[in-house]
Structure formats: structure tokens, C-alpha cells
C-alpha atoms as a PDB file:
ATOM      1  CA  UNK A   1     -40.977  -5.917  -8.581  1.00  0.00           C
ATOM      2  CA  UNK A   2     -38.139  -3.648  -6.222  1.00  0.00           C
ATOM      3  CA  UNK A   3     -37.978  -0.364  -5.954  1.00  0.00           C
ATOM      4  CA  UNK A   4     -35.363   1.764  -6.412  1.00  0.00           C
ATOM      5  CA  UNK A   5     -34.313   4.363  -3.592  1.00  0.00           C
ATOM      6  CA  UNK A   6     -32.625   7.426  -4.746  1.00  0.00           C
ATOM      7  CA  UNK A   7     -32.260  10.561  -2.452  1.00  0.00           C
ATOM      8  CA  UNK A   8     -33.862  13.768  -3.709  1.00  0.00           C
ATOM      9  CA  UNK A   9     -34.380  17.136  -2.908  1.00  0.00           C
ATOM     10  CA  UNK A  10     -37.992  17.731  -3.375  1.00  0.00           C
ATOM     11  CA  UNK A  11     -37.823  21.909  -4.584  1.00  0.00           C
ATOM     12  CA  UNK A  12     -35.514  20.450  -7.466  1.00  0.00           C
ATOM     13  CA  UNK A  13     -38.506  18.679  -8.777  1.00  0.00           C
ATOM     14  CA  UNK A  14     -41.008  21.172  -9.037  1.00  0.00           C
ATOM     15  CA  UNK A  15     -42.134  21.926 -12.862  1.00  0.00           C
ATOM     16  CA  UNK A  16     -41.884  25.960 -13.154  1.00  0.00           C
ATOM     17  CA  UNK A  17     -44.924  27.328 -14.618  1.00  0.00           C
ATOM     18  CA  UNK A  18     -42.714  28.147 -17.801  1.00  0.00           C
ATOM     19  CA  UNK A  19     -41.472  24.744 -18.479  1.00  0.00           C
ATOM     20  CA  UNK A  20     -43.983  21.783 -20.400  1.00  0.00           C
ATOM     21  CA  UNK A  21     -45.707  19.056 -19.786  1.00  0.00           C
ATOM     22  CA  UNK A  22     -43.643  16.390 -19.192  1.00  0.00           C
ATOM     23  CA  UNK A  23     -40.476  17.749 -19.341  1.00  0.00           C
ATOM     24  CA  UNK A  24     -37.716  17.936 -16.309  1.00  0.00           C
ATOM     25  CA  UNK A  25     -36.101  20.662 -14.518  1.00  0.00           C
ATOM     26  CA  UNK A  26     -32.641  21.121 -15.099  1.00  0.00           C
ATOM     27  CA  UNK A  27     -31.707  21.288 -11.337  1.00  0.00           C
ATOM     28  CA  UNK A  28     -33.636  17.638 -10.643  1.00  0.00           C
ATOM     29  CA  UNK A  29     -30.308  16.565 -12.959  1.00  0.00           C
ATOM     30  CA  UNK A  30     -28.091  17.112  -9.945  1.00  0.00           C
ATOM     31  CA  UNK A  31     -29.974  14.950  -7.750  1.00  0.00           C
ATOM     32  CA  UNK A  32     -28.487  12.017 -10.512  1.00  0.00           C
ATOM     33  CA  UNK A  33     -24.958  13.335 -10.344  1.00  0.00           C
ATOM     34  CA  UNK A  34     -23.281   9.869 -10.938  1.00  0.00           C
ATOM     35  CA  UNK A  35     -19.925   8.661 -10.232  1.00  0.00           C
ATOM     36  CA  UNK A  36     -18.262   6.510 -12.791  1.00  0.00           C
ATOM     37  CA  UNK A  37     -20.860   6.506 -14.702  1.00  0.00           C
ATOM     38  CA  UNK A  38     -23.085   4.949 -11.750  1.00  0.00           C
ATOM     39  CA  UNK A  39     -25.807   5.951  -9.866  1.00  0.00           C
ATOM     40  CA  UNK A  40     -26.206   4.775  -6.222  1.00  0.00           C
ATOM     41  CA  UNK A  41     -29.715   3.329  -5.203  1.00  0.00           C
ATOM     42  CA  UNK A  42     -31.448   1.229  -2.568  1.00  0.00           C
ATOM     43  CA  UNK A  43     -33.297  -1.646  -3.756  1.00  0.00           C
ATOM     44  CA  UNK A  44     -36.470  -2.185  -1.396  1.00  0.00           C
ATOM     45  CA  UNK A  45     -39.109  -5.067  -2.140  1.00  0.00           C
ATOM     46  CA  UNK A  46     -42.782  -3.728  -1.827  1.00  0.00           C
ATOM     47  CA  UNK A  47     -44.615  -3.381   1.515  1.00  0.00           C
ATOM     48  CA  UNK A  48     -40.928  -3.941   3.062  1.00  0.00           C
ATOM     49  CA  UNK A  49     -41.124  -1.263   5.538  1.00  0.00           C
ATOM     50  CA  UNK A  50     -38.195  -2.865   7.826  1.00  0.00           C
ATOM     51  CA  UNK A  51     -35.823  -2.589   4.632  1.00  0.00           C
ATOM     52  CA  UNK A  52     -37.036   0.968   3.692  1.00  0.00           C
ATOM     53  CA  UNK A  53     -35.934   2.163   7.144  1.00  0.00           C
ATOM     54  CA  UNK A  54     -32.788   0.183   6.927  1.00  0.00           C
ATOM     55  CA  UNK A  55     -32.154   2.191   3.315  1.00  0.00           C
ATOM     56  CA  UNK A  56     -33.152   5.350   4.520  1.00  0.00           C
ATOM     57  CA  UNK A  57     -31.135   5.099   8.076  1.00  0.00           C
ATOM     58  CA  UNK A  58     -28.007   4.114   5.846  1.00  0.00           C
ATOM     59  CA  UNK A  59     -28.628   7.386   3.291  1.00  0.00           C
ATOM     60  CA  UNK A  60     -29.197   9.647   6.734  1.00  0.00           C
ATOM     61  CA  UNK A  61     -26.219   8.086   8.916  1.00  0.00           C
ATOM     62  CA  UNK A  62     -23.841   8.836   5.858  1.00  0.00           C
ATOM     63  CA  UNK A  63     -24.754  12.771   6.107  1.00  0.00           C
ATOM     64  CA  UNK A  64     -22.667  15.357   8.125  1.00  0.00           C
ATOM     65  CA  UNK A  65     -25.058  16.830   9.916  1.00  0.00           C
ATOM     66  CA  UNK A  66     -29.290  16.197  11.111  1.00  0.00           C
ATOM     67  CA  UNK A  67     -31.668  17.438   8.085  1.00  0.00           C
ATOM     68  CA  UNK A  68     -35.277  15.858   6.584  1.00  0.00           C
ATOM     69  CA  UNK A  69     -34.453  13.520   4.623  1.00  0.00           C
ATOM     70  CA  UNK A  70     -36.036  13.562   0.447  1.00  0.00           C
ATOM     71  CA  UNK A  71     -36.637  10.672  -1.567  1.00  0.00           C
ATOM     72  CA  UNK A  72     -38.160   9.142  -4.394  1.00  0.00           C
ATOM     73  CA  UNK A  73     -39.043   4.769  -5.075  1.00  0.00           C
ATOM     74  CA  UNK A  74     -38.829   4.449  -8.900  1.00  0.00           C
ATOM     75  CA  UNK A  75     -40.314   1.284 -10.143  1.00  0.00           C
ATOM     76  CA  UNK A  76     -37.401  -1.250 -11.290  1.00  0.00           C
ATOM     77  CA  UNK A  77     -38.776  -2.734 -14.396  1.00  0.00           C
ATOM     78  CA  UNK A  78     -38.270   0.511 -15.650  1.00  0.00           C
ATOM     79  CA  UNK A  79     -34.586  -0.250 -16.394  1.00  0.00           C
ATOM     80  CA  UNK A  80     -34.302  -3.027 -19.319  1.00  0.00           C
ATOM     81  CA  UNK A  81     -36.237  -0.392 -21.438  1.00  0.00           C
ATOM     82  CA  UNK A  82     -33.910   2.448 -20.875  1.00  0.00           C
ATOM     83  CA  UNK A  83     -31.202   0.145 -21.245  1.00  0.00           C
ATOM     84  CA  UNK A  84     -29.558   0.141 -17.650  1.00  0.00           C
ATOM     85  CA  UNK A  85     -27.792  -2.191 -15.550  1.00  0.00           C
ATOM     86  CA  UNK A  86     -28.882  -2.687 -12.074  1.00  0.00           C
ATOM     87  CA  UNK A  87     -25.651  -4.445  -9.957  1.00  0.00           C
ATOM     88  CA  UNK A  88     -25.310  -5.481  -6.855  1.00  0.00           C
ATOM     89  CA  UNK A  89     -22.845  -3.312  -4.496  1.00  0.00           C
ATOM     90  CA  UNK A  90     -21.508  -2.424  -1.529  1.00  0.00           C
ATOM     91  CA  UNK A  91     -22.665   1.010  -0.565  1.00  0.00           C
ATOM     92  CA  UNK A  92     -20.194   3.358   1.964  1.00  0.00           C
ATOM     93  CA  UNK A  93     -22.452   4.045   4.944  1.00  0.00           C
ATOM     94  CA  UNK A  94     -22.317   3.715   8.412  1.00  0.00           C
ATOM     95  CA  UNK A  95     -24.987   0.777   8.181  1.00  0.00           C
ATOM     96  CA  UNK A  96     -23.264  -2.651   7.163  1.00  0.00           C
ATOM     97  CA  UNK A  97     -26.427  -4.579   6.861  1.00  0.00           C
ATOM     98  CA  UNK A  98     -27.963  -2.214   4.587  1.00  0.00           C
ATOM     99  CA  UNK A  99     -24.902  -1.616   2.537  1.00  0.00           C
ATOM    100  CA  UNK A 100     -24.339  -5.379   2.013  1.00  0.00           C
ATOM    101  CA  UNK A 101     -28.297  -6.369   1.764  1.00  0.00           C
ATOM    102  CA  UNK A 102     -30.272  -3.648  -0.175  1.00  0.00           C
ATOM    103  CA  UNK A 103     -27.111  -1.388  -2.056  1.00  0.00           C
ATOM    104  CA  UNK A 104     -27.227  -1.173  -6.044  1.00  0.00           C
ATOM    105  CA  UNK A 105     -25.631   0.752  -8.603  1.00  0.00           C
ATOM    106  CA  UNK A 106     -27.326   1.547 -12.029  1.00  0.00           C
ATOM    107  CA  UNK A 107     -24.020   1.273 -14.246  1.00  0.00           C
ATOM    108  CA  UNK A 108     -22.914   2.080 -17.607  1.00  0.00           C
ATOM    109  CA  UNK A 109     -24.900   5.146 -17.624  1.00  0.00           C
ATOM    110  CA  UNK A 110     -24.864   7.914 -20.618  1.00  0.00           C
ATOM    111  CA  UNK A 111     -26.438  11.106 -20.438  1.00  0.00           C
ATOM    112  CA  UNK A 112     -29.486  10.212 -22.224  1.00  0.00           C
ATOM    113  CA  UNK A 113     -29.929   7.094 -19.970  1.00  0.00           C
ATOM    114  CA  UNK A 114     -29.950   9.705 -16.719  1.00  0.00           C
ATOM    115  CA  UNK A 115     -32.308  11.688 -18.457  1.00  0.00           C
ATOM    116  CA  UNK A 116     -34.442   8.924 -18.787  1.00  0.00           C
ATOM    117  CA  UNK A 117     -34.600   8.325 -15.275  1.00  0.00           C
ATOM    118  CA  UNK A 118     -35.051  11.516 -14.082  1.00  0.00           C
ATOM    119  CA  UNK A 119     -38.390  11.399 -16.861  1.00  0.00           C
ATOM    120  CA  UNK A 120     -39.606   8.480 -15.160  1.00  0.00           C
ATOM    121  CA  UNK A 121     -38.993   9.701 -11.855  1.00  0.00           C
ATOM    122  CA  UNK A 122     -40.461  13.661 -12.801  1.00  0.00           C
ATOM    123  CA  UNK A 123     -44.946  12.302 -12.003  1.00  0.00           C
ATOM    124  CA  UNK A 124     -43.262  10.034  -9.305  1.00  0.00           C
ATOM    125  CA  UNK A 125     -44.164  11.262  -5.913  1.00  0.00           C
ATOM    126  CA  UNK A 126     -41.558  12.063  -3.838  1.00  0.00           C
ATOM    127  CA  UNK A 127     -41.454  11.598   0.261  1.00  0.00           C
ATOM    128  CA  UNK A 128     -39.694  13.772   2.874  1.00  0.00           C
ATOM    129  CA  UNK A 129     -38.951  12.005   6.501  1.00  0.00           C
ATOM    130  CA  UNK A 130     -38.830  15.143   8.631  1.00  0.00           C
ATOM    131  CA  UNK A 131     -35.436  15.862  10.874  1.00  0.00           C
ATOM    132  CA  UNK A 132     -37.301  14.812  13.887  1.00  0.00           C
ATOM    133  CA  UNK A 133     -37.717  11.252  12.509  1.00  0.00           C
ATOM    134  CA  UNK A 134     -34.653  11.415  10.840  1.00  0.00           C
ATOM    135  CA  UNK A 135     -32.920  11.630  14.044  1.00  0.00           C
ATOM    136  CA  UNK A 136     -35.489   8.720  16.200  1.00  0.00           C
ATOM    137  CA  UNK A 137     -34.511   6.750  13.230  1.00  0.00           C
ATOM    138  CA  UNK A 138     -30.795   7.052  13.813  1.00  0.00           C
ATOM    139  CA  UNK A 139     -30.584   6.509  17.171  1.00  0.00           C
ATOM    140  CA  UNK A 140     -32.744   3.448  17.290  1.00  0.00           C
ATOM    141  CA  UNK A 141     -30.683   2.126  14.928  1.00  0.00           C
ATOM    142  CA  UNK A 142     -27.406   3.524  16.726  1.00  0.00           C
ATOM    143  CA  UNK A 143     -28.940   1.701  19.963  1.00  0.00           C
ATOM    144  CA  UNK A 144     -29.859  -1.752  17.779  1.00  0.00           C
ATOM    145  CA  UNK A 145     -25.932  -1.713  16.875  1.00  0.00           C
ATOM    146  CA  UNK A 146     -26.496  -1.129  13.166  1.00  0.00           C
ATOM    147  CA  UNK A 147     -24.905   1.540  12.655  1.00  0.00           C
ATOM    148  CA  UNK A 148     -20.805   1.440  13.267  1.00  0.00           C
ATOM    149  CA  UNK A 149     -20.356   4.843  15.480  1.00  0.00           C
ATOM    150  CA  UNK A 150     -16.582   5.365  14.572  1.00  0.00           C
ATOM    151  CA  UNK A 151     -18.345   5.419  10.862  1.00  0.00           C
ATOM    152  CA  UNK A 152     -21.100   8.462  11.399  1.00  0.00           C
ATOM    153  CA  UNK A 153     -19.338  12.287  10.778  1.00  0.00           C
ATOM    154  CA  UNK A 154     -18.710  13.725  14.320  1.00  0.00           C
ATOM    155  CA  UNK A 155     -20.676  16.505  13.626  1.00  0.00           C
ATOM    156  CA  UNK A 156     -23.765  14.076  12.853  1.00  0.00           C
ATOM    157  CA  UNK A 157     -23.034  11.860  16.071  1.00  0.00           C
ATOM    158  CA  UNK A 158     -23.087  15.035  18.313  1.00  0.00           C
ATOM    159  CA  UNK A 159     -26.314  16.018  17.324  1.00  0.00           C
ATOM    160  CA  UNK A 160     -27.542  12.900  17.897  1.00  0.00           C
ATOM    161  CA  UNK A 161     -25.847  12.670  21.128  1.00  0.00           C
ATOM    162  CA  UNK A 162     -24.528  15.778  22.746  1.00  0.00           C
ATOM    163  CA  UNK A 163     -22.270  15.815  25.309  1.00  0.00           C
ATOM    164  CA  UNK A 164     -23.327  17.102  28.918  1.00  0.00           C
ATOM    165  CA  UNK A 165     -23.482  20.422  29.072  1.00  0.00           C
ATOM    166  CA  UNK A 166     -23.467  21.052  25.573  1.00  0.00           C
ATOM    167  CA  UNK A 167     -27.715  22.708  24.560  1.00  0.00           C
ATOM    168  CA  UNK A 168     -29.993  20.153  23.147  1.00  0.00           C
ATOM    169  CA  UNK A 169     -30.413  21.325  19.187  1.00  0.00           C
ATOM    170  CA  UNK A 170     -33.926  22.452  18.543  1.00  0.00           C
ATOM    171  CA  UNK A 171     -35.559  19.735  16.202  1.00  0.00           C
ATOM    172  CA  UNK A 172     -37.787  21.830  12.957  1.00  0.00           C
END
């Protein structure tokens, strides 16, 4: 079964040592801010590492500026028992192919129903591409074409590229 892509910040899903077993922090909740009662994912098959990096240079072309990049794979047979709907959409990056092939909205979402995903995301282990391979990513994927330039935030592109003359940005 897919997994589901969903950009995190990692410190957001740290249990304080005041707060119990299995419950979630309250600031994990704004990592599922939806829009119209949707929540934007990535849907990536298993051992699919070519679509993870298409998902993940889509999520980091769509940013304003170079930054590691958080995220989480929940499990999608998860859904029918929460009850969401997973449909097929066209997500608003930079990357065409990955908006047309691997975009998905969980819809007619409630409250409760984003709690329940952030309680089955909460023991999930969440990954962090660093900025460094956040921006090889980007630019091999720039250089493939697969990314439309006139689509990336100018401040983004000029840290990917700068101009002559303008300091190389220091890479944490």
C-alpha cells in the first residue's frame, strides 16, 4: 500500500515530558493546517525512491527560500478507518510531473478526522533532508527540466543560482 507524504517540522512533534503517552502536541496541529477542508499529500508507492525525490523536489521547489526539508510517510490504509477521502489532484508546484503523477488531497476533513491523523502520524518517524541536499536535489532537477524556472520564488532560484558576483550562500 502508498504512502502518504506530508511536510513536517520535526520540533513540533516532540512529546514534552508533561504531556502522556500517546497523546499529540498541540503545535504538530499546525503542520495539518488544511485548506477547504483538505489536506495536501504526496502519494509514493514503497521502495519508490525516484517518486519520493520527485515529491520531495516538488514540496522544496514550492518554498521561498533554501531550508532542510521535514517529513513524515503515513501508511495509506490508515484512511477508510478514520473515515477520509484520498483524491486525486493537481498540486501547485514548480514540478508538473509530480503535481500531475503523485499529488492527493485527503478531503472532507473535520477536526476530529485531523486529529486522527496527526495520532497516527505522532510514533511515526519523521525524516529531515538537510539544506545541502535540498538544494543538489533542486538543481538536478532544475537541470533535468522538471522543474518550470519562471514557477520557483526568485528568492529560491537565486540561491540556487546566484548571479556573478553575487557571494555563494554558506550551505548548514
Amino acid at each position: 500500500m502508498a504512502r502518504l507524504l506530508r511536510s513536517v517540522t520535526i520540533p513540533k512533534w516532540v512529546s514534552p515530558d508533561w504531556m502522556a503517552a500517546g497523546d499529540v502536541p498541540a503545535d504538530a496541529l499546525t503542520d495539518l493546517r488544511a485548506d477547504n477542508n483538505a489536506l495536501s499529500v504526496w502519494r509514493v508507492e514503497p521502495d519508490d525512491h525516484e517518486g519520493l525525490d520527485m515529491a520531495l523536489a516538488a514540496l522544496a521547489s514550492h518554498r521561498q527560500k533554501l531550508a532542510n526539508l521535514d517529513y513524515a510517510l503515513l501508511d495509506e490504509a490508515i484512511l477508510p478507518a478514520i473515515p477520509i477521502k484520498c483524491v486525486k489532484s493537481d498540486g501547485g508546484t514548480p514540478h508538473s510531473a509530480a503535481n500531475g503523477a503523485l499529488h492527493w488531497d485527503l478531503t472532507e476533513l473535520t477536526a476530529q478526522k485531523v486529529l486522527r491523523v496527526a495520532e497516527e502520524m505522532m510514533p511515526l518517524e519523521r525524516a529531515r533532508m538537510p539544506k545541502k541536499a535540498v538544494k543538489s536535489l533542486l538543481l538536478g532537477a532544475l537541470k533535468s527540466g522538471a522543474l518550470e524556472r519562471a514557477r520557483i520564488d526568485k528568492r529560491l532560484l537565486s540561491e540556487l543560482e546566484p548571479s556573478e558576483g553575487e557571494p555563494n550562500q554558506r550551505l548548514g
